[in-house]
PDB file of N, CA and C in Angstrom:
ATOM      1  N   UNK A   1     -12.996 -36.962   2.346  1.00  0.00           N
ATOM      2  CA  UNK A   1     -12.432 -36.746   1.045  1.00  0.00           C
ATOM      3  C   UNK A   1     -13.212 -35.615   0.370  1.00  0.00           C
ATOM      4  N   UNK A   2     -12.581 -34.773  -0.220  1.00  0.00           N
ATOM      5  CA  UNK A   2     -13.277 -33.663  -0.427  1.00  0.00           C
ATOM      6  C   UNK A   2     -12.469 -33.262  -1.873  1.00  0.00           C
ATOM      7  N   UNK A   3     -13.475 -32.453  -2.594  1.00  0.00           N
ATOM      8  CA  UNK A   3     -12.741 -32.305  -4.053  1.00  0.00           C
ATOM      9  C   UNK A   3     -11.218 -31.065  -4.050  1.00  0.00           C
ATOM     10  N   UNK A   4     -10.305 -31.952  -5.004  1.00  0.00           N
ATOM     11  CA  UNK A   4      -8.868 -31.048  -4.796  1.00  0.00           C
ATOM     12  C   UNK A   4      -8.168 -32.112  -4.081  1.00  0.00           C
ATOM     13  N   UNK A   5      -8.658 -32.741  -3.411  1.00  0.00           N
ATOM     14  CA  UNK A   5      -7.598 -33.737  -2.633  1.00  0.00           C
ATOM     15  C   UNK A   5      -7.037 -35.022  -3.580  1.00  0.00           C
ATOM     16  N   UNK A   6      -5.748 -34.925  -2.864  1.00  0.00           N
ATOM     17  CA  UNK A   6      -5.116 -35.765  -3.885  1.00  0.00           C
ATOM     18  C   UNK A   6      -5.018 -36.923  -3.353  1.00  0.00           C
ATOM     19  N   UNK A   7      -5.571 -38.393  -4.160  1.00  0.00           N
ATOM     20  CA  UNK A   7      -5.830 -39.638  -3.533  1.00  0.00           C
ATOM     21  C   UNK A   7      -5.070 -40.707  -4.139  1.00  0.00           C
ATOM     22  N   UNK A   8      -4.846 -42.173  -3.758  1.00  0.00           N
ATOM     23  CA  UNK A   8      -4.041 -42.843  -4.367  1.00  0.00           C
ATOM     24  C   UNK A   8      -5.601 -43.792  -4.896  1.00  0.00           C
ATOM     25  N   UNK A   9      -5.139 -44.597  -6.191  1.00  0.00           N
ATOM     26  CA  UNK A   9      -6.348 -45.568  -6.261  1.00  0.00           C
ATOM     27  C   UNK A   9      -5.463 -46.314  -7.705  1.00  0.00           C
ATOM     28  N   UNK A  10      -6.039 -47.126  -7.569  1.00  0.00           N
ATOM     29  CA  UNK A  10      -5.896 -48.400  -8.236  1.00  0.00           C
ATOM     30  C   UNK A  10      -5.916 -48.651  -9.781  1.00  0.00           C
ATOM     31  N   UNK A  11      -5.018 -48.573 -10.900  1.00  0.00           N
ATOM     32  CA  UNK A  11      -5.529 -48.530 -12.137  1.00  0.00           C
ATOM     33  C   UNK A  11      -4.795 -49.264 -12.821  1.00  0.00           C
ATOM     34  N   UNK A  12      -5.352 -50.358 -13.484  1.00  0.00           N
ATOM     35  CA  UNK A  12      -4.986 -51.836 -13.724  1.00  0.00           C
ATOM     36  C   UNK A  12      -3.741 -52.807 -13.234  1.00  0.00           C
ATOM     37  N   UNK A  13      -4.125 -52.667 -12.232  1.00  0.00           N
ATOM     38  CA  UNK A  13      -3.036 -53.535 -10.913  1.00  0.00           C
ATOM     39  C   UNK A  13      -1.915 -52.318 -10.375  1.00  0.00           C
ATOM     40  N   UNK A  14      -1.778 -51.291 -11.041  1.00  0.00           N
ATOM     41  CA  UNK A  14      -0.835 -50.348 -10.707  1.00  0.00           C
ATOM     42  C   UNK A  14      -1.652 -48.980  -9.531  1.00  0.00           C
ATOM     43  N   UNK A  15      -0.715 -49.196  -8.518  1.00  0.00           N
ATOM     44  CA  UNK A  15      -1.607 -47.728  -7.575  1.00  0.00           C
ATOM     45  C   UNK A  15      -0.661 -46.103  -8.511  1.00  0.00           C
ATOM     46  N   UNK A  16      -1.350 -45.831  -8.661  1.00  0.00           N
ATOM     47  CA  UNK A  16      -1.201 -44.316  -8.650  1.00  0.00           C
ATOM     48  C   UNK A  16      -2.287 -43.011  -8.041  1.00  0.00           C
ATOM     49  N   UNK A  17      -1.656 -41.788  -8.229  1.00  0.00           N
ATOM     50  CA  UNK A  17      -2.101 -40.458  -7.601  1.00  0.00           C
ATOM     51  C   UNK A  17      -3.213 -40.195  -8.646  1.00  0.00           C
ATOM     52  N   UNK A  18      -4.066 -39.310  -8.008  1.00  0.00           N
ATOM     53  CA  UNK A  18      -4.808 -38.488  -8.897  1.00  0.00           C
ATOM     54  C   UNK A  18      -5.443 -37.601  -7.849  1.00  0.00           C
ATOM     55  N   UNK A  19      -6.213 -36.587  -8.814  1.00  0.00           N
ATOM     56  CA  UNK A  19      -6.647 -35.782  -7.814  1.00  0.00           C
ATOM     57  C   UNK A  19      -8.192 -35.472  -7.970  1.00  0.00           C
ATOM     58  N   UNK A  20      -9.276 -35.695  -6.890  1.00  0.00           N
ATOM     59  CA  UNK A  20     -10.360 -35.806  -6.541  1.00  0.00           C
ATOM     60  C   UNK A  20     -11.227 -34.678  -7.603  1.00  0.00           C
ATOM     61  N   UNK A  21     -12.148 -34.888  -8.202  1.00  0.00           N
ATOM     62  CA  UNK A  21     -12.885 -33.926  -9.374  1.00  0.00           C
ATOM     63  C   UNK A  21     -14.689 -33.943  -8.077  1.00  0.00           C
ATOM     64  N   UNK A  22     -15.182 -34.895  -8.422  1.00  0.00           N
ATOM     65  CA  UNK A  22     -16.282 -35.082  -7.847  1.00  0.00           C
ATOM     66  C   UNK A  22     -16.437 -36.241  -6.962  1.00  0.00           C
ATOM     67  N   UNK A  23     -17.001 -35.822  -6.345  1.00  0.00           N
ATOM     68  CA  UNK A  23     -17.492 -36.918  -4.719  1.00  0.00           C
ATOM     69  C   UNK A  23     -19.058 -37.321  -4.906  1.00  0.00           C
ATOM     70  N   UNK A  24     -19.185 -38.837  -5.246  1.00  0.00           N
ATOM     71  CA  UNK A  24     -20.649 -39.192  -5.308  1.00  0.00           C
ATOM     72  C   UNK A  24     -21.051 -40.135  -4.030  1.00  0.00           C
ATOM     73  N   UNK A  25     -21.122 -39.783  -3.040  1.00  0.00           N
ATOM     74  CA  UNK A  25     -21.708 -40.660  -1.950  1.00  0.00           C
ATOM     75  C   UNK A  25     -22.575 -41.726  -1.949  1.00  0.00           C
ATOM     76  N   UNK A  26     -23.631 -41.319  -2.487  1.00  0.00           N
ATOM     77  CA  UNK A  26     -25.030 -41.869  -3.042  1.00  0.00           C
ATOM     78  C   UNK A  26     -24.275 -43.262  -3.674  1.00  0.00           C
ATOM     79  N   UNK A  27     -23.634 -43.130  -4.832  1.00  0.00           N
ATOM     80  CA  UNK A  27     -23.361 -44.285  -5.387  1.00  0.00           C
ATOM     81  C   UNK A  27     -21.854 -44.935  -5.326  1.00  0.00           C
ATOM     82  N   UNK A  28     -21.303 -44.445  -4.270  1.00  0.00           N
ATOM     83  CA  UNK A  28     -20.101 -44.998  -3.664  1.00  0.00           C
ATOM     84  C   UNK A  28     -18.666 -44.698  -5.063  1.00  0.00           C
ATOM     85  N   UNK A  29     -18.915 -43.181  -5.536  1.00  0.00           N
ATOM     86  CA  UNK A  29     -17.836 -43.496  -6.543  1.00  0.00           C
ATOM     87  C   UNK A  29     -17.097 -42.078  -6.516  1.00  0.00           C
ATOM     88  N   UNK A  30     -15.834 -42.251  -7.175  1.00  0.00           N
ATOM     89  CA  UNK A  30     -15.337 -40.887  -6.932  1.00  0.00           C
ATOM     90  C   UNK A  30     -14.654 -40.253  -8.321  1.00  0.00           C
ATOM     91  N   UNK A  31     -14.952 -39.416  -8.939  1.00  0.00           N
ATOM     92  CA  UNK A  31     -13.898 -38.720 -10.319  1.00  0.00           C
ATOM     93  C   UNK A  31     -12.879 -38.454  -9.570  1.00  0.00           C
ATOM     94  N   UNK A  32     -11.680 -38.932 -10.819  1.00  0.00           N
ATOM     95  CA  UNK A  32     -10.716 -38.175 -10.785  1.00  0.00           C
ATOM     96  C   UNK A  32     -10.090 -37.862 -12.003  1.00  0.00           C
ATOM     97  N   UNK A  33      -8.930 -37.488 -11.510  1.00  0.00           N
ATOM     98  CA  UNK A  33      -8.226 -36.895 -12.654  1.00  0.00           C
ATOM     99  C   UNK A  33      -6.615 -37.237 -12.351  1.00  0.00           C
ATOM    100  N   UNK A  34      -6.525 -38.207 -13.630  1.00  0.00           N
ATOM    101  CA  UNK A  34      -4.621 -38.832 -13.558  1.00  0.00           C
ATOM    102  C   UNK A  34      -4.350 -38.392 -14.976  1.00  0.00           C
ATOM    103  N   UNK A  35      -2.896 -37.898 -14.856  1.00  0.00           N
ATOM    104  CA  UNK A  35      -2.435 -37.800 -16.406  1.00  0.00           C
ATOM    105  C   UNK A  35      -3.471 -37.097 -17.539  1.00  0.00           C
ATOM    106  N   UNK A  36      -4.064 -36.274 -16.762  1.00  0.00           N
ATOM    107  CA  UNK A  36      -4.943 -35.795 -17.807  1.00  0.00           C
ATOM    108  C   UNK A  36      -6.013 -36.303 -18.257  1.00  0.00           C
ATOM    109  N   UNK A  37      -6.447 -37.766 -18.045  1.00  0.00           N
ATOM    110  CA  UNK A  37      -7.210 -38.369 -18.234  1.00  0.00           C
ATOM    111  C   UNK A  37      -8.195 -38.601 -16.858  1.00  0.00           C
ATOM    112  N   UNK A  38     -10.220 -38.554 -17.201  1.00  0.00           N
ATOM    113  CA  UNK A  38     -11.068 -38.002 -16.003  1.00  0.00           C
ATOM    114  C   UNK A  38     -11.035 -39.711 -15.348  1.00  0.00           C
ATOM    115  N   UNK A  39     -11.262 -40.370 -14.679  1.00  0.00           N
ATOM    116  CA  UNK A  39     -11.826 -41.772 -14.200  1.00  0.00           C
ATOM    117  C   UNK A  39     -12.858 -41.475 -13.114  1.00  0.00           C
ATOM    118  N   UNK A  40     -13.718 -42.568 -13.141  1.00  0.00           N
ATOM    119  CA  UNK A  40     -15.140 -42.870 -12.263  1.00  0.00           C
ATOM    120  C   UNK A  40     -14.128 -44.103 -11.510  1.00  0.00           C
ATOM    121  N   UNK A  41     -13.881 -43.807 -10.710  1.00  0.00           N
ATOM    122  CA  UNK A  41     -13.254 -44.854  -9.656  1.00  0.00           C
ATOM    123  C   UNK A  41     -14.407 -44.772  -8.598  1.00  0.00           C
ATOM    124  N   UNK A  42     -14.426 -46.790  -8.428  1.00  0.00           N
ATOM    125  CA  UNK A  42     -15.759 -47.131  -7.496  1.00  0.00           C
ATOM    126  C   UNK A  42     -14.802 -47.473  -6.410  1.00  0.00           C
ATOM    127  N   UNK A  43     -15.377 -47.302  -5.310  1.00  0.00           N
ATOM    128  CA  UNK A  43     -14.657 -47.411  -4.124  1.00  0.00           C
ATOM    129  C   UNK A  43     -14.964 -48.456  -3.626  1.00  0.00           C
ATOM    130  N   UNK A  44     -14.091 -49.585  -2.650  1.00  0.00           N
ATOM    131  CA  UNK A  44     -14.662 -50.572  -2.306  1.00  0.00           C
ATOM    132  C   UNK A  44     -13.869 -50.466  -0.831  1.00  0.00           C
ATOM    133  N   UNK A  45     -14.014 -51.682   0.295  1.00  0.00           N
ATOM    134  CA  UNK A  45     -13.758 -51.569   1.638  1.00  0.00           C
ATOM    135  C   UNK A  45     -12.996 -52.775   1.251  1.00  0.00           C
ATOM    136  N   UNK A  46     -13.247 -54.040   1.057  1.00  0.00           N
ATOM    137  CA  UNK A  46     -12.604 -55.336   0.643  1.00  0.00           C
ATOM    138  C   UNK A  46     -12.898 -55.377  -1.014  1.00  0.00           C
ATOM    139  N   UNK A  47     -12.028 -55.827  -1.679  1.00  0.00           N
ATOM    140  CA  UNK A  47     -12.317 -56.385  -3.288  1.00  0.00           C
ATOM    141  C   UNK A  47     -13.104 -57.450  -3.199  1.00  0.00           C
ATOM    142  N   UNK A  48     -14.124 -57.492  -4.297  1.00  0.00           N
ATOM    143  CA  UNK A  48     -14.960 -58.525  -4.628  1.00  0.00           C
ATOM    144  C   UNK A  48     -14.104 -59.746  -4.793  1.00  0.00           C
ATOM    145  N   UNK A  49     -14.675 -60.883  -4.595  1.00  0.00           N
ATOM    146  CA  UNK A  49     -14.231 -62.396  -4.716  1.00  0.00           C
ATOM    147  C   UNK A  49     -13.952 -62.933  -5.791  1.00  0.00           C
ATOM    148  N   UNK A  50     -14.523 -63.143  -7.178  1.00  0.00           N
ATOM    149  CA  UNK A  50     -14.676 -62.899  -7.898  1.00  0.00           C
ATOM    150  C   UNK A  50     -14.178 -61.788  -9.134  1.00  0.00           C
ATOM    151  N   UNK A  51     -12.708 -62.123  -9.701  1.00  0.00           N
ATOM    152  CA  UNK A  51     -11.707 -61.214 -10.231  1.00  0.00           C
ATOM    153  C   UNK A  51     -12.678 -60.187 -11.178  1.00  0.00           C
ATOM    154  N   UNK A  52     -13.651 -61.052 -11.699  1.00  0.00           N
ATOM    155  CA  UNK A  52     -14.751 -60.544 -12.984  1.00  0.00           C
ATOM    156  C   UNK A  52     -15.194 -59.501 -12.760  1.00  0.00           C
ATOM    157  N   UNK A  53     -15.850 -59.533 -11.064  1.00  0.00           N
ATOM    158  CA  UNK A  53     -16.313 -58.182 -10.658  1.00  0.00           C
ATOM    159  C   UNK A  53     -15.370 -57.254 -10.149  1.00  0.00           C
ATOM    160  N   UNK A  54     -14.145 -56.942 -10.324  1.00  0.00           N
ATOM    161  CA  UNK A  54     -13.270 -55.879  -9.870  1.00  0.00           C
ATOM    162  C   UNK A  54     -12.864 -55.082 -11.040  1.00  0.00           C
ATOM    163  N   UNK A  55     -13.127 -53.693 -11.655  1.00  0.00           N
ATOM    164  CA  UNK A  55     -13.452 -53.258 -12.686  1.00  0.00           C
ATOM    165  C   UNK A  55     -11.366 -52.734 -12.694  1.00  0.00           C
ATOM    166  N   UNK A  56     -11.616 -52.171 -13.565  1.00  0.00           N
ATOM    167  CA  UNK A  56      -9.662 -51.449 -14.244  1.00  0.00           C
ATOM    168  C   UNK A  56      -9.224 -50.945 -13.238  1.00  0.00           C
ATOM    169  N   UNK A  57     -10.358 -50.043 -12.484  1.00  0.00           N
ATOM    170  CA  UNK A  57      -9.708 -49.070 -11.884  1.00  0.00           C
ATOM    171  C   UNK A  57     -10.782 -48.715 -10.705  1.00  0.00           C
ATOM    172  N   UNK A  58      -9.913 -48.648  -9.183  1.00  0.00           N
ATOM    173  CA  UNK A  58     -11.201 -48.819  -8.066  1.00  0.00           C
ATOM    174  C   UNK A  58     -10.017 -48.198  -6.927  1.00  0.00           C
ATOM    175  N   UNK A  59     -10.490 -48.075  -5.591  1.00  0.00           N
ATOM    176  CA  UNK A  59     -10.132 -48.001  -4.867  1.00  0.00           C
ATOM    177  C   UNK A  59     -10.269 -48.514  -3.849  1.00  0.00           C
ATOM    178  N   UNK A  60      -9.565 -49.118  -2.725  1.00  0.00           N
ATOM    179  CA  UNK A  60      -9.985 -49.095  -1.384  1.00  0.00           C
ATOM    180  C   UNK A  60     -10.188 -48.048   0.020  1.00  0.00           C
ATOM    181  N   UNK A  61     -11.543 -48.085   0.633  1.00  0.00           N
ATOM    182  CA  UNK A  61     -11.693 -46.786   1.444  1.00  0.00           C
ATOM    183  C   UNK A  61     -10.623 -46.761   2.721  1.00  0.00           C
ATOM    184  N   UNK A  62      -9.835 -47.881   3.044  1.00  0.00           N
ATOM    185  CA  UNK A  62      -9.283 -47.490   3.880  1.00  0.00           C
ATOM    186  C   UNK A  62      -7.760 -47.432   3.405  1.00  0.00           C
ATOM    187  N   UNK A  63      -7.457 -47.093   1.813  1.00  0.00           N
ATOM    188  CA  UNK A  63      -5.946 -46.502   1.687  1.00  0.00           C
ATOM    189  C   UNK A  63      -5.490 -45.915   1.861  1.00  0.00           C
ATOM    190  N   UNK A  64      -6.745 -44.369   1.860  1.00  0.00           N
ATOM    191  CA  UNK A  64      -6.305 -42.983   1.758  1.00  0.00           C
ATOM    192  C   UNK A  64      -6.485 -42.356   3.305  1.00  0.00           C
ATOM    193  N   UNK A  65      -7.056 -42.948   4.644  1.00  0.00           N
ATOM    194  CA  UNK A  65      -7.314 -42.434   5.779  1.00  0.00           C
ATOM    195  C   UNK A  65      -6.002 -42.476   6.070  1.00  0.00           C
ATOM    196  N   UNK A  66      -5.910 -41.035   7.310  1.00  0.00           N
ATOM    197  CA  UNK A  66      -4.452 -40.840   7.618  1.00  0.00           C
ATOM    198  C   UNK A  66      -4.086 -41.579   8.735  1.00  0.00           C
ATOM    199  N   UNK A  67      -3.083 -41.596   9.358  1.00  0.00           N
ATOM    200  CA  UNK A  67      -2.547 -42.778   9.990  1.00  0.00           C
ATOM    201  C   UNK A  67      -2.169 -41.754  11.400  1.00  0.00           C
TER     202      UNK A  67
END
């Protein structure tokens, strides 16, 4: 995933597009940019157990790999 790429992710139960601003490895999170508006989307592999810990807006790492 690299910045400019356009990714799908998760924002309050609804998937939509946005497109990649910054790539933080280190702390597993990614900017983007939907509707004009920036988001810190945290990336996850499985969702936490626990609804409390699954924040507005997140992603899963294996949505966006190509098929």
């Amino acid at each position: 995933m690299e910045v400019g790429d356009i990714i799908n992710f998760y924002l309050f139960s609804e998937e939509v597009q946005g497109e990649v601003i910054n790539v933080n490895k280190k702390e597993k999170t990614i900017k983007a940019m939907h509707e004009g508006y920036k988001y810190t989307i945290q990336t996850f592999s499985k969702l936490p157990k626990k609804k409390s810990d699954i924040p507005p807006w997140y992603m899963l790492t294996n949505q966006n790999k190509p098929k």
